[in-house]
C-alpha atoms as a PDB file:
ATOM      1  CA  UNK A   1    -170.566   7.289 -56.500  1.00  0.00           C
ATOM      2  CA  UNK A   2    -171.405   6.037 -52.903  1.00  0.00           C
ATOM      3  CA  UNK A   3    -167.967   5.890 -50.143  1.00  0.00           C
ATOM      4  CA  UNK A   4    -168.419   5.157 -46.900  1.00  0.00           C
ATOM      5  CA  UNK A   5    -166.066   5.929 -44.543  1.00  0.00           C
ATOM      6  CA  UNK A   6    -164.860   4.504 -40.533  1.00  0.00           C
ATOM      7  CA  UNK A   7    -162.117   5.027 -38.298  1.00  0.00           C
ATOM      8  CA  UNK A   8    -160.748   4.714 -35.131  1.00  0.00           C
ATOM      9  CA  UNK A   9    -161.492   0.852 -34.089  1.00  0.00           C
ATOM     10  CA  UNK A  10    -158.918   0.557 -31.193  1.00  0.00           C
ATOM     11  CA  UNK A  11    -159.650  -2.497 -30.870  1.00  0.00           C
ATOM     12  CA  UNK A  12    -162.996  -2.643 -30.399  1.00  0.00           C
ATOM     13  CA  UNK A  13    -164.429  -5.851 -32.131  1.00  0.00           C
ATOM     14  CA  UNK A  14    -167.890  -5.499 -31.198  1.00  0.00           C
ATOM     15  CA  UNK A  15    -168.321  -1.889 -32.462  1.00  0.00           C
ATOM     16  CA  UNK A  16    -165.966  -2.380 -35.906  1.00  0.00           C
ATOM     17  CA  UNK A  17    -168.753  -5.546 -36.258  1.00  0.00           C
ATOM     18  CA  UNK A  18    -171.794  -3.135 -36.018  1.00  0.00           C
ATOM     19  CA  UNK A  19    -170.642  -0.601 -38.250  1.00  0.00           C
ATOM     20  CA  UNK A  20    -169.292  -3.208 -41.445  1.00  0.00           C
ATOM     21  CA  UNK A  21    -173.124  -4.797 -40.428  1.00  0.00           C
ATOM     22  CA  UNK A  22    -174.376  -1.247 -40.712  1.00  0.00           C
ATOM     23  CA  UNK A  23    -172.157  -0.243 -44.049  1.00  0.00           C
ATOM     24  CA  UNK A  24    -173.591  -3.612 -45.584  1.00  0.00           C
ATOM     25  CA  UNK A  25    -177.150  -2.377 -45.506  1.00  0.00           C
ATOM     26  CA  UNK A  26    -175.899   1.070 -47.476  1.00  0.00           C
ATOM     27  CA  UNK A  27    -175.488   0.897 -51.104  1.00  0.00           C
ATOM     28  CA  UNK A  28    -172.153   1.886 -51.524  1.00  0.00           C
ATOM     29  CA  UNK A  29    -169.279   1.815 -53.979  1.00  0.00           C
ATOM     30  CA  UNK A  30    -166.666   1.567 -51.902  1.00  0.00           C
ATOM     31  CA  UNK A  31    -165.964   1.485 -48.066  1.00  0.00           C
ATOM     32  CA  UNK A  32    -162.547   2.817 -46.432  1.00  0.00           C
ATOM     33  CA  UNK A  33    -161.299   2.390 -43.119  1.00  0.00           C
ATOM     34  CA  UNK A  34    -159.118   5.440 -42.044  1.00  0.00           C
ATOM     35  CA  UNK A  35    -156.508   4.209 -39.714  1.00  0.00           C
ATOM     36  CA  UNK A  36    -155.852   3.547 -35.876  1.00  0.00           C
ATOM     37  CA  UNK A  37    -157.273   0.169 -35.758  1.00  0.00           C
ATOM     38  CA  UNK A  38    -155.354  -2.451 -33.076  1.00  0.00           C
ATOM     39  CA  UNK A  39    -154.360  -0.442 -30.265  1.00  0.00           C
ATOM     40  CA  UNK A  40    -156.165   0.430 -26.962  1.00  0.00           C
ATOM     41  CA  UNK A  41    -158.729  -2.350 -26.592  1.00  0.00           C
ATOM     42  CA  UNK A  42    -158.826  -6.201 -25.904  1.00  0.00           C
ATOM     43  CA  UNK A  43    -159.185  -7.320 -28.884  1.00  0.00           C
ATOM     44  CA  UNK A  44    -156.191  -6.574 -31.478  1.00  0.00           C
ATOM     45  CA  UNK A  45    -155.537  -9.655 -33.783  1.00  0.00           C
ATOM     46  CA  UNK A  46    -158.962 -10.388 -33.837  1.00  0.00           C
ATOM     47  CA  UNK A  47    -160.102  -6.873 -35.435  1.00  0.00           C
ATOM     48  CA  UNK A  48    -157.073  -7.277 -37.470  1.00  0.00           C
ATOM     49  CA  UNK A  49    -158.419 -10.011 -38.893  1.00  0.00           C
ATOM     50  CA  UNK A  50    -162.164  -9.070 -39.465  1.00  0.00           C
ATOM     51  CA  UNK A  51    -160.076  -5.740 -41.623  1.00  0.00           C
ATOM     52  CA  UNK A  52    -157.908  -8.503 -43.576  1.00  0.00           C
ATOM     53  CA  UNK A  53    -160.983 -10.434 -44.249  1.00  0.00           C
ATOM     54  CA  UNK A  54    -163.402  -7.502 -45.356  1.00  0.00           C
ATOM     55  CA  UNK A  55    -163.536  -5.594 -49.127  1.00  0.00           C
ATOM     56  CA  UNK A  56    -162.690  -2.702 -47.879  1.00  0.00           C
ATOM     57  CA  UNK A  57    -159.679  -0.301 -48.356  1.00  0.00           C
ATOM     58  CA  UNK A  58    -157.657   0.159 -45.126  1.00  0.00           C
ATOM     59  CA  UNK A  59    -155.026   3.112 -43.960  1.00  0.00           C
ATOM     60  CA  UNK A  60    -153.081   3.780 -41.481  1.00  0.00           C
ATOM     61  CA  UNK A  61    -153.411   5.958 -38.356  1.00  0.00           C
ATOM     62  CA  UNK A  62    -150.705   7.226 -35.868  1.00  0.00           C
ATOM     63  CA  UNK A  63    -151.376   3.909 -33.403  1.00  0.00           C
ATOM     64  CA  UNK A  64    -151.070   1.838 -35.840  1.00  0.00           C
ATOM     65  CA  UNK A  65    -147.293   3.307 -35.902  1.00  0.00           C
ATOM     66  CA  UNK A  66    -146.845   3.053 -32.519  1.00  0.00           C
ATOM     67  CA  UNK A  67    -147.726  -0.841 -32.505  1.00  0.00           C
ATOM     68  CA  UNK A  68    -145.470  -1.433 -35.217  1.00  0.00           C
ATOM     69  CA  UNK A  69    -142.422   0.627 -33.627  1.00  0.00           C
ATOM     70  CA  UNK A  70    -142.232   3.529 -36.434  1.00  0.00           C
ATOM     71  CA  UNK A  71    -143.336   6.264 -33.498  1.00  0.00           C
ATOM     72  CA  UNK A  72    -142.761   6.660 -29.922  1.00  0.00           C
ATOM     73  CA  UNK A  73    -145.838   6.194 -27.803  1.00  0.00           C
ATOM     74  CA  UNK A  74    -146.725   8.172 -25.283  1.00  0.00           C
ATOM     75  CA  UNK A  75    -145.497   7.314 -21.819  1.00  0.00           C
ATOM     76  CA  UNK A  76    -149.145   6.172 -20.729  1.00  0.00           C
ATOM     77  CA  UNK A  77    -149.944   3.905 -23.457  1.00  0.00           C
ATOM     78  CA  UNK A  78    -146.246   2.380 -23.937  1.00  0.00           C
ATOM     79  CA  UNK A  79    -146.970  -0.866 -22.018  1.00  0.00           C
ATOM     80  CA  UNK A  80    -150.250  -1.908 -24.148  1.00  0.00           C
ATOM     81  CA  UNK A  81    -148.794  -0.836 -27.329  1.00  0.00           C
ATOM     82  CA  UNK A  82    -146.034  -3.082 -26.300  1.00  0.00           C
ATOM     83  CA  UNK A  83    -148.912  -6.153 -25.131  1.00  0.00           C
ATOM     84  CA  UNK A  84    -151.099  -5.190 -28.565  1.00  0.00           C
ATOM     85  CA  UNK A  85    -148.070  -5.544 -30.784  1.00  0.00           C
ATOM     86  CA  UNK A  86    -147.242  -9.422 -28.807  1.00  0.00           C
ATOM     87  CA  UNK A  87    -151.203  -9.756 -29.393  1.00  0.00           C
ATOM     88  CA  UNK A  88    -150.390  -9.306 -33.903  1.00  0.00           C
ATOM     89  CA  UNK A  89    -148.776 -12.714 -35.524  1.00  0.00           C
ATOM     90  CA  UNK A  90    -145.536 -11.500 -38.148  1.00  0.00           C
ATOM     91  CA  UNK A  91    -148.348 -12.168 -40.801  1.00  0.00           C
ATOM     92  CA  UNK A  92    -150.582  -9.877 -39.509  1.00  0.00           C
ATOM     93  CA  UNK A  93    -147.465  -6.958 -39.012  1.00  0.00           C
ATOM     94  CA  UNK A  94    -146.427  -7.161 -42.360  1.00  0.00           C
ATOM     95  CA  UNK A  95    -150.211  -6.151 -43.321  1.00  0.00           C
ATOM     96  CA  UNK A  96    -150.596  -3.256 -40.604  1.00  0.00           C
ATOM     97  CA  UNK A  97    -146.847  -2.384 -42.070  1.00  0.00           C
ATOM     98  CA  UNK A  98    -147.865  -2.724 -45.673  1.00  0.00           C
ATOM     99  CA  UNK A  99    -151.249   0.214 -45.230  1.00  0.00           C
ATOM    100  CA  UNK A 100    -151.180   3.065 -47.029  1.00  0.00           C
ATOM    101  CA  UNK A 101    -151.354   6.574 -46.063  1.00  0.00           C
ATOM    102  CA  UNK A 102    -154.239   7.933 -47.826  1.00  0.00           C
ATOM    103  CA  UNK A 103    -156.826   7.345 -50.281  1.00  0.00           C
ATOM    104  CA  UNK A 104    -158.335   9.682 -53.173  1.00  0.00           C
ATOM    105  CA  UNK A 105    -161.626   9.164 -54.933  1.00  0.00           C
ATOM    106  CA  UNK A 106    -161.657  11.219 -58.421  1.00  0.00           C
ATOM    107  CA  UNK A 107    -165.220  11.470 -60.034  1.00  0.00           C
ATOM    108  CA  UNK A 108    -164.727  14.195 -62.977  1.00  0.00           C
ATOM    109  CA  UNK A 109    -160.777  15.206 -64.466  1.00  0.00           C
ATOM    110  CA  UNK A 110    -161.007  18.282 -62.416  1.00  0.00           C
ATOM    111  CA  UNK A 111    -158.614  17.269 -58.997  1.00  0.00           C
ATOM    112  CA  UNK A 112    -161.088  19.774 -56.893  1.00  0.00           C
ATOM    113  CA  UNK A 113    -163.594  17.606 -57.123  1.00  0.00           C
ATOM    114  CA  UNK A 114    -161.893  15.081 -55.439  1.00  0.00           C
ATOM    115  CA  UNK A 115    -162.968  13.201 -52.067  1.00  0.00           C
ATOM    116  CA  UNK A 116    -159.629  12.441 -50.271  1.00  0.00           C
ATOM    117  CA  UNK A 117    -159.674  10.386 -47.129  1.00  0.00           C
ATOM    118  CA  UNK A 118    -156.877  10.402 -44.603  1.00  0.00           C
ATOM    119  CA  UNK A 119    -156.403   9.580 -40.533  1.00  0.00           C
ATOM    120  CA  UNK A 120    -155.777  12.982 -39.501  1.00  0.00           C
ATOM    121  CA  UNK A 121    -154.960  15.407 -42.442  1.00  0.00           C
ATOM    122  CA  UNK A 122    -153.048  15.355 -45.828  1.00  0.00           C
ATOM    123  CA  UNK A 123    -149.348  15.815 -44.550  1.00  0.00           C
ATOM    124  CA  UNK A 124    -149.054  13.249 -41.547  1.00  0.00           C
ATOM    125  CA  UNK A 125    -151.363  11.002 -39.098  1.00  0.00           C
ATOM    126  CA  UNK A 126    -150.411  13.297 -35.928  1.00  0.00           C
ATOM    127  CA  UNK A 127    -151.077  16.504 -36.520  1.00  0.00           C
ATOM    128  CA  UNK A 128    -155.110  17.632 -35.610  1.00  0.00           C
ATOM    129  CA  UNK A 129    -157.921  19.486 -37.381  1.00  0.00           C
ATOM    130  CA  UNK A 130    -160.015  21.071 -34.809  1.00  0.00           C
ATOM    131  CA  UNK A 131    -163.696  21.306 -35.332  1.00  0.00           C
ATOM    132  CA  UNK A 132    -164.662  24.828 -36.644  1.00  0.00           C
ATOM    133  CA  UNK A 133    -163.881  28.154 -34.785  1.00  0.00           C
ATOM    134  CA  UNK A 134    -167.278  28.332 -33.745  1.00  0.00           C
ATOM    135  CA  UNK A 135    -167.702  24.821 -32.180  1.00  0.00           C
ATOM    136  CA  UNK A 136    -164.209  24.948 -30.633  1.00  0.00           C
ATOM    137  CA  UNK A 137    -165.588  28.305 -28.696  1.00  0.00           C
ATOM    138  CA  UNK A 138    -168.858  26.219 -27.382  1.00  0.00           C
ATOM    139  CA  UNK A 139    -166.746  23.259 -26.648  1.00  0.00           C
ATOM    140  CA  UNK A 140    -163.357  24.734 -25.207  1.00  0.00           C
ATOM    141  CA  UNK A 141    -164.408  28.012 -24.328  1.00  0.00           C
ATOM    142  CA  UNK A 142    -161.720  29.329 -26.687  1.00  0.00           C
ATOM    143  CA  UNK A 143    -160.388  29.147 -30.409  1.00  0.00           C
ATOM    144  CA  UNK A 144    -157.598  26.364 -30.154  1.00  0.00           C
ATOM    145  CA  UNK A 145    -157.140  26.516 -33.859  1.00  0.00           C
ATOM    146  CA  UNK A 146    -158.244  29.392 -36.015  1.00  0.00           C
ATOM    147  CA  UNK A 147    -158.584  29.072 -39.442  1.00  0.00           C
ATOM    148  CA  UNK A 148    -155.416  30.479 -40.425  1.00  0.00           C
ATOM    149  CA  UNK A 149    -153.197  28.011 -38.926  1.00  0.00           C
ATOM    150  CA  UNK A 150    -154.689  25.073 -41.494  1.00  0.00           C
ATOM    151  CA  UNK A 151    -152.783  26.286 -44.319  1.00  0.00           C
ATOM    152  CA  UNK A 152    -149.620  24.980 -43.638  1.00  0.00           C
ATOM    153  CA  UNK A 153    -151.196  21.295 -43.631  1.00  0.00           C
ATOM    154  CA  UNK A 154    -154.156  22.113 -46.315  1.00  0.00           C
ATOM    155  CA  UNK A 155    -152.121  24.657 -48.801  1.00  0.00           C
ATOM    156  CA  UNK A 156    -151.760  22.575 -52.233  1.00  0.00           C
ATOM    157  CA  UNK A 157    -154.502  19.995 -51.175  1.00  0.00           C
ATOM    158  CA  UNK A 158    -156.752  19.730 -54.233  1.00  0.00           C
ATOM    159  CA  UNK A 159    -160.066  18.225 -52.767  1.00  0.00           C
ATOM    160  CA  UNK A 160    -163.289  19.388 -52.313  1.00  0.00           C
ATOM    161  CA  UNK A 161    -164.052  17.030 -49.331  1.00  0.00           C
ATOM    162  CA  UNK A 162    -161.729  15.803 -47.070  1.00  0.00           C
ATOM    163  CA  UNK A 163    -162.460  13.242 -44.438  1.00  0.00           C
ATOM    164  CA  UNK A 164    -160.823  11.804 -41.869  1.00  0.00           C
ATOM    165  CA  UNK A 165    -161.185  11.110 -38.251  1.00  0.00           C
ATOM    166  CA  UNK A 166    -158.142  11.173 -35.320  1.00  0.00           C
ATOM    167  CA  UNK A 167    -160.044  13.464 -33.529  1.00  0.00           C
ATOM    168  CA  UNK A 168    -163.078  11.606 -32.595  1.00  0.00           C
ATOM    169  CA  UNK A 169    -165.535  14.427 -32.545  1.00  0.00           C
ATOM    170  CA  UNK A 170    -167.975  14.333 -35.416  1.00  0.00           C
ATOM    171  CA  UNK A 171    -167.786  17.658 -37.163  1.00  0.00           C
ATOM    172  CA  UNK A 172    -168.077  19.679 -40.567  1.00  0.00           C
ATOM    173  CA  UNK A 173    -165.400  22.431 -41.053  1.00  0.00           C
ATOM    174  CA  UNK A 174    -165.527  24.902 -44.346  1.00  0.00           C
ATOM    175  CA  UNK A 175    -161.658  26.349 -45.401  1.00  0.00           C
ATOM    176  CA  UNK A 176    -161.565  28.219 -48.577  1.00  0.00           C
ATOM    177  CA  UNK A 177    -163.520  25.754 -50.852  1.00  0.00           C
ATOM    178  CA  UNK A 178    -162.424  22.746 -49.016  1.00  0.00           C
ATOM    179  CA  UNK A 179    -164.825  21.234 -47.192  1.00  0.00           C
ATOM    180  CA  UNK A 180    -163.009  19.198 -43.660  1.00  0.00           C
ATOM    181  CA  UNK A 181    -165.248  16.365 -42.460  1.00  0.00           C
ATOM    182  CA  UNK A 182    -164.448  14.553 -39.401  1.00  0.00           C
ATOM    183  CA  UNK A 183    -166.223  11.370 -39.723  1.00  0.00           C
ATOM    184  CA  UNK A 184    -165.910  10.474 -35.889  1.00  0.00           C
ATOM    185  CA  UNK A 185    -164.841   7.041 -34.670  1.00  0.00           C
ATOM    186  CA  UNK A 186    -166.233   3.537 -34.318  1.00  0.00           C
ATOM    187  CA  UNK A 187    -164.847   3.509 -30.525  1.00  0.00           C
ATOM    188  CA  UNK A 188    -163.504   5.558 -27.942  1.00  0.00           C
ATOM    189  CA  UNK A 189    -166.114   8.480 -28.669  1.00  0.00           C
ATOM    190  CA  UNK A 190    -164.903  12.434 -27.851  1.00  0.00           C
ATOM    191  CA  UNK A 191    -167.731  13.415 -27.649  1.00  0.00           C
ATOM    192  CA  UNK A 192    -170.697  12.587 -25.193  1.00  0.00           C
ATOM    193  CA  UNK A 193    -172.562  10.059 -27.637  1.00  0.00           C
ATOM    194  CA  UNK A 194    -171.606   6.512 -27.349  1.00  0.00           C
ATOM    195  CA  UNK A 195    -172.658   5.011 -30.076  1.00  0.00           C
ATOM    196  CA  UNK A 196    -169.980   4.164 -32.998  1.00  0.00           C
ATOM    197  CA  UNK A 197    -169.808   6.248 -36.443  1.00  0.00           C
ATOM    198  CA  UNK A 198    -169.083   6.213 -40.269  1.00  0.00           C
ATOM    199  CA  UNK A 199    -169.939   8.323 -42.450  1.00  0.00           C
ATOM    200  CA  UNK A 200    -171.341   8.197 -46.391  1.00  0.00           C
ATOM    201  CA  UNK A 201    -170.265  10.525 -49.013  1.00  0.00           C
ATOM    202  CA  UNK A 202    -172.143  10.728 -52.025  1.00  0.00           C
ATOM    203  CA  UNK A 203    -171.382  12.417 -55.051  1.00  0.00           C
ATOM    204  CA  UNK A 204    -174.040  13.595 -57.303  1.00  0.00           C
ATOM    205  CA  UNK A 205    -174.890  16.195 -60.082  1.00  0.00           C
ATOM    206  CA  UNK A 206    -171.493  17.758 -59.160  1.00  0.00           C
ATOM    207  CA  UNK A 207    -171.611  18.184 -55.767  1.00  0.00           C
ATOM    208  CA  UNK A 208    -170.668  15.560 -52.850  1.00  0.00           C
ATOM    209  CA  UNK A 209    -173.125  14.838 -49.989  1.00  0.00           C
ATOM    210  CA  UNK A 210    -172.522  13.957 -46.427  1.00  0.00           C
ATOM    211  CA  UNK A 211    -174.704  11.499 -44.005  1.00  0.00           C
ATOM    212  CA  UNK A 212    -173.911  10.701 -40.274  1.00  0.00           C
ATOM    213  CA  UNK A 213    -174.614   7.424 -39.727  1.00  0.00           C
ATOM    214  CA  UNK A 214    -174.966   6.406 -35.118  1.00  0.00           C
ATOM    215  CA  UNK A 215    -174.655   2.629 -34.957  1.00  0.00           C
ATOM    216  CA  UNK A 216    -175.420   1.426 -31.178  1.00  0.00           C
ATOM    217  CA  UNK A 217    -173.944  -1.528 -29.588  1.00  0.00           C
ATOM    218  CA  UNK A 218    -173.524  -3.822 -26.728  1.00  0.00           C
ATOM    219  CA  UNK A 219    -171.009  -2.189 -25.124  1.00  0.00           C
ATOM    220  CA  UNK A 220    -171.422  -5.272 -22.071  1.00  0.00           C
ATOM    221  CA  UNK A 221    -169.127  -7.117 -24.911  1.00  0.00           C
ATOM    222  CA  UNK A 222    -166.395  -5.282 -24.932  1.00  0.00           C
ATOM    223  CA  UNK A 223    -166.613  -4.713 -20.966  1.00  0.00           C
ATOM    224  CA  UNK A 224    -166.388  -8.131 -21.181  1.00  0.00           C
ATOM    225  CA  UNK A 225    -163.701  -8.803 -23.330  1.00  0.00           C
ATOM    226  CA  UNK A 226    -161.131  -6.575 -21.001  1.00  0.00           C
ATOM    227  CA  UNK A 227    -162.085  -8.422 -18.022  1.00  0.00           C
ATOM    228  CA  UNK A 228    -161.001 -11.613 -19.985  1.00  0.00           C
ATOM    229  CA  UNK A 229    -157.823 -10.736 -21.944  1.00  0.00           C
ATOM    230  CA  UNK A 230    -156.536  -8.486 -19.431  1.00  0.00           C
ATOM    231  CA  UNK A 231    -154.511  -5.691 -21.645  1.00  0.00           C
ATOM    232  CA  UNK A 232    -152.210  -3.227 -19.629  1.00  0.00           C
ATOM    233  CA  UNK A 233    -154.345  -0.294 -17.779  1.00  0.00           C
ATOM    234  CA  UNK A 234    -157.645  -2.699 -18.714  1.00  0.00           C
ATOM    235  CA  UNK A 235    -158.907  -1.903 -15.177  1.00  0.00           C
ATOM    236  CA  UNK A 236    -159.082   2.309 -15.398  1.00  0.00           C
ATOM    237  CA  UNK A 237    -160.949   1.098 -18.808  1.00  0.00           C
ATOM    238  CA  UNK A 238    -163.346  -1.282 -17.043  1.00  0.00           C
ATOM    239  CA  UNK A 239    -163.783   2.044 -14.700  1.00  0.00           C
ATOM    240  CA  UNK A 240    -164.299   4.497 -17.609  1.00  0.00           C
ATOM    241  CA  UNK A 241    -167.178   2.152 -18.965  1.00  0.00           C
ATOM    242  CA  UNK A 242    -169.321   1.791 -16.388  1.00  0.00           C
ATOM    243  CA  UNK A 243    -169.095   5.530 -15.315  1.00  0.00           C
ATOM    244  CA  UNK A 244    -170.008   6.829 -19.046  1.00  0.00           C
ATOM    245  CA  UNK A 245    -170.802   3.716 -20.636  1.00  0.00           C
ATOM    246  CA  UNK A 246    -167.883   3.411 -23.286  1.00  0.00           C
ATOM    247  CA  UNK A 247    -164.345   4.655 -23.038  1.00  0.00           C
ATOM    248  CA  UNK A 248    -164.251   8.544 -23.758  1.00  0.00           C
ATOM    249  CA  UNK A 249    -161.550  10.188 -26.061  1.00  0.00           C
ATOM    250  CA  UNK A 250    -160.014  13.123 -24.410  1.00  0.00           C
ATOM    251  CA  UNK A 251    -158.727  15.964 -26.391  1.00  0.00           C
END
């Protein structure tokens, strides 16, 4: 069995276009999207649209819930998750409103050899999973999460890969025989790579694989596509491209 795996879109047609053009040239069994999909680029409805259209399996990420009114947005983004929301038709609602949380693939009867894909972790699509102690040292001079403090959101999971994204810092993490794979995003990178991401997971004589897949685009597009539609905050945006080339996460 072949999965590949996205998240994170935010809107961000031309990037969610290169990586379904780059899944299409994998041979894969299936293909999930893992949530956050409409909100914080120009483009909503029409990325919502390329996701109805598509094979795929689809979830749902936390702002995905703030477009359709089930959490509070921050302060900063509650004026475009207001315009992204106008952007959605009811029709296209009721499908962001109808995606499920999360999605297991089961390969043997034995539950730990499951791959389970989420947004951010197995309880709820807010809560984070830091990279590993080690990488958060390099990155944030300091521990921010230490293994310990996963169990309350991992204790009970039986998996023995899960991926998700949230986070958009492409990372492996080992706890207890679990391995935590953070598949990265398709936009808004965290870390200093611009290119979107997905991931393949493959399982095979009883053991699943992982491949990082770095899909460049023309981000020139999607520069292009603010300047035209004009969401809330789309000029700090326009700013954030051309000083790093693409629209950094910031965690």
């Amino acid at each position: 069995m072949r999965v590949a795996v996205f998240s994170d879109v935010h809107g961000n047609l031309t990037a969610l276009e290169s990586v379904l053009a780059g899944i299409a040239s994998e041979h894969v069994d299936s293909e999930v999207f893992a949530g956050d999909l409409c909100l914080l680029g120009p483009r909503p409805a029409e990325c919502l649209a390329r996701l109805q259209a598509w094979e795929g399996i689809a979830l749902y990420g936390n702002t995905d819930e703030f477009v359709l009114g089930r959490q509070q947005p921050p302060e900063q983004v509650q004026e475009l998750a207001a315009w992204t929301a106008a952007q959605l038709s009811v029709e296209q609602l009721a499908w962001l409103e109808s995606l499920p949380f999360g999605r297991r693939f089961q390969v043997t009867a034995e539950p730990d050899d499951g791959l389970l894909v989420v947004h951010a972790n197995p309880v709820d699509v807010n809560q984070l999973i830091y990279p590993s102690e080690r990488m958060q040292e390099a990155r944030y001079g300091r521990v921010v999460q230490a293994d310990e403090e996963l169990t309350p959101m991992l204790k009970g999971v039986q998996a023995a890969v899960l991926a998700f994204g949230h986070i958009h810092v492409p990372s492996i993490r080992q706890w207890r025989d679990m391995q935590l794979v953070n598949i990265s995003s398709v936009s808004m990178p965290g870390d200093e790579d611009g290119r979107a991401k997905y991931g393949l997971f493959t399982w095979h004589e009883g053991l699943w694989s992982f491949e990082r897949r770095f899909v460049a685009y023309p981000v020139e597009e999607e520069r292009g596509a603010l300047v035209r539609n004009k969401p809330p905050r789309w000029e700090f945006l326009v700013e954030q491209i051309d000083e790093f080339g693409f629209v950094p996460q910031r965690i």
